[in-house]
Protein backbone atom coordinates (compact mmCIF):
# COMPACT_ATOMS: atom_id res chain seq x y z
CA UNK A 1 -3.60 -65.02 0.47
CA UNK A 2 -2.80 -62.48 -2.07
CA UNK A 3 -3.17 -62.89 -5.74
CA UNK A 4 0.63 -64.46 -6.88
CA UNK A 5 1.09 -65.48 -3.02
CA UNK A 6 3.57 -68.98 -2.64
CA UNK A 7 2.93 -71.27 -0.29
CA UNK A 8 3.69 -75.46 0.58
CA UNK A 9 0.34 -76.93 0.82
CA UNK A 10 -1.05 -80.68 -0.18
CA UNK A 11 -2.34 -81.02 -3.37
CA UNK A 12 -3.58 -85.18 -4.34
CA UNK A 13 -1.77 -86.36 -1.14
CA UNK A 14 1.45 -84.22 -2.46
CA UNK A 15 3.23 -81.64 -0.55
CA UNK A 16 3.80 -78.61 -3.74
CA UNK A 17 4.93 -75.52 -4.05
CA UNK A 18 1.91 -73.51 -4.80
CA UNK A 19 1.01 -69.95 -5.93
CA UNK A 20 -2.38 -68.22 -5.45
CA UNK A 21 -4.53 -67.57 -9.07
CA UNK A 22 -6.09 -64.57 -7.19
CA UNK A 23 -6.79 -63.16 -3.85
CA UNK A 24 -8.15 -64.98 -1.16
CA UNK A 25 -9.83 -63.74 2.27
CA UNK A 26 -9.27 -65.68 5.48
CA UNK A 27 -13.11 -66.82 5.39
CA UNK A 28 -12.47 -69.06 1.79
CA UNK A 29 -12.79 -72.53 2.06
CA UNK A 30 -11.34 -73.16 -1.08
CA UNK A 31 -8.53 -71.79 -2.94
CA UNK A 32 -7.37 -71.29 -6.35
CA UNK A 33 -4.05 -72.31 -6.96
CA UNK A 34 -0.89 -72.76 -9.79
CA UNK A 35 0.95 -76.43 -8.66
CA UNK A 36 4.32 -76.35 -9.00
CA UNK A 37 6.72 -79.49 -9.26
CA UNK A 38 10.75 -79.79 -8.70
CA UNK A 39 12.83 -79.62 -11.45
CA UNK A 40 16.39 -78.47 -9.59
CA UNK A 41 18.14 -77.45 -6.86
CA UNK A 42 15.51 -74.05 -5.46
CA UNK A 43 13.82 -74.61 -9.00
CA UNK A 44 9.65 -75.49 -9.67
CA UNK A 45 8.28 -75.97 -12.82
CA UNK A 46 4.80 -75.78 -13.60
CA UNK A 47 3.10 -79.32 -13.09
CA UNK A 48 1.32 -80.91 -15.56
CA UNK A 49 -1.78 -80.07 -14.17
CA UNK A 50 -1.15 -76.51 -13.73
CA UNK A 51 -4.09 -75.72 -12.10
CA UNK A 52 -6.03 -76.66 -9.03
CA UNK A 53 -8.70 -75.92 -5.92
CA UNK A 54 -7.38 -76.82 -2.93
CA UNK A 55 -8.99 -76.65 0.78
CA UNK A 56 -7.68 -73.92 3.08
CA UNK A 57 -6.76 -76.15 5.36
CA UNK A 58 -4.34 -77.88 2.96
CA UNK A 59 -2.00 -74.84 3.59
CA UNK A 60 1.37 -75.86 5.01
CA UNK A 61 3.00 -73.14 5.06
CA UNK A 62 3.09 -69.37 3.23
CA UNK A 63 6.14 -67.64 2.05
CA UNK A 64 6.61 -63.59 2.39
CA UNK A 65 6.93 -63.07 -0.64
CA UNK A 66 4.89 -63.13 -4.28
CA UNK A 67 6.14 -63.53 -7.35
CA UNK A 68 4.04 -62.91 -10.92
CA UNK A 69 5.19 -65.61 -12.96
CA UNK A 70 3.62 -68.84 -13.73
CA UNK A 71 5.64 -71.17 -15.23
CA UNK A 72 8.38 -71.25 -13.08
CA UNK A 73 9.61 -70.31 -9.20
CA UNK A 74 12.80 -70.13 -7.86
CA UNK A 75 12.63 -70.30 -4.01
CA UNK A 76 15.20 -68.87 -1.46
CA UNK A 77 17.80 -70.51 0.75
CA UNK A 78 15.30 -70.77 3.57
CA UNK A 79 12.18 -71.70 1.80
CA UNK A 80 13.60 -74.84 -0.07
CA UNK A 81 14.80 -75.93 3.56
CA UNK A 82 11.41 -75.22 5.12
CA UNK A 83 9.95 -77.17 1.90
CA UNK A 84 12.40 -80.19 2.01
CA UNK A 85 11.63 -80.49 5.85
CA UNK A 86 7.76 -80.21 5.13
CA UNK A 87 8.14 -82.70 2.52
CA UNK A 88 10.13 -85.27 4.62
CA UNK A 89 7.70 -84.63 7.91
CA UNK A 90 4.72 -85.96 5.25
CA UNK A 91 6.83 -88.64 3.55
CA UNK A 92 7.64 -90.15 7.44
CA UNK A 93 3.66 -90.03 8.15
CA UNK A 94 2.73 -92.01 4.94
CA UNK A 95 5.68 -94.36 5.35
CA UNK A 96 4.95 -94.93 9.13
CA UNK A 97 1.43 -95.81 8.27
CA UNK A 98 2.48 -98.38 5.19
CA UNK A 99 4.76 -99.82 7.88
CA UNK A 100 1.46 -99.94 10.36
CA UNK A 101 -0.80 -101.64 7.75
CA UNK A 102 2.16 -103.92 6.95
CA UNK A 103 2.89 -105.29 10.17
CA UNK A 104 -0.90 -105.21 10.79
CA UNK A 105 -1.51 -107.59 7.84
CA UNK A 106 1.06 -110.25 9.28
């Protein structure tokens, strides 16, 4: 990942909208991020923890395209679709397991 890079990944159990701090080679384990939170409709904010270091593995998806602000990203068409779908896929999981653990409890 290139320095200004954005990308879905899961930061705290939370799929974000994330930008790389610098540049990153394949080999990193971790990775320097900006977090970025909804605010509107294609709009992120900068989250109240603005910055983090995330696993490389925590990457859900990268965008082709960088962008050198950070305090706010507006994403395209496509990439608030592939976010929103990303977002519901993990939402499913951890509601599928509360349901598990639930029923399990009974």
């Amino acid at each position: 990942m290139n320095h200004g890079t954005v990308a879905v990944a899961l930061v705290q159990h939370q799929v974000m909208i994330i930008q790389a701090c610098r540049s990153h080679t394949r080999r990193d384990r971790w990775l320097d991020v900006y977090t970025y939170v909804p605010f509107g409709d294609r709009l992120f904010l900068a989250s109240p923890v603005p910055y983090a270091r995330i696993a490389s593995s925590d990457i859900l998806a990268i965008f082709p395209f960088r962008t050198p602000t950070t305090d706010m990203i507006e994403l395209s068409e496509q990439a608030y679709r592939e976010f929103l779908g990303l977002s519901a896929k993990h939402q499913l999981k951890y509601d599928n397991m509360w349901r598990r653990w639930k029923a399990k409890r009974r």
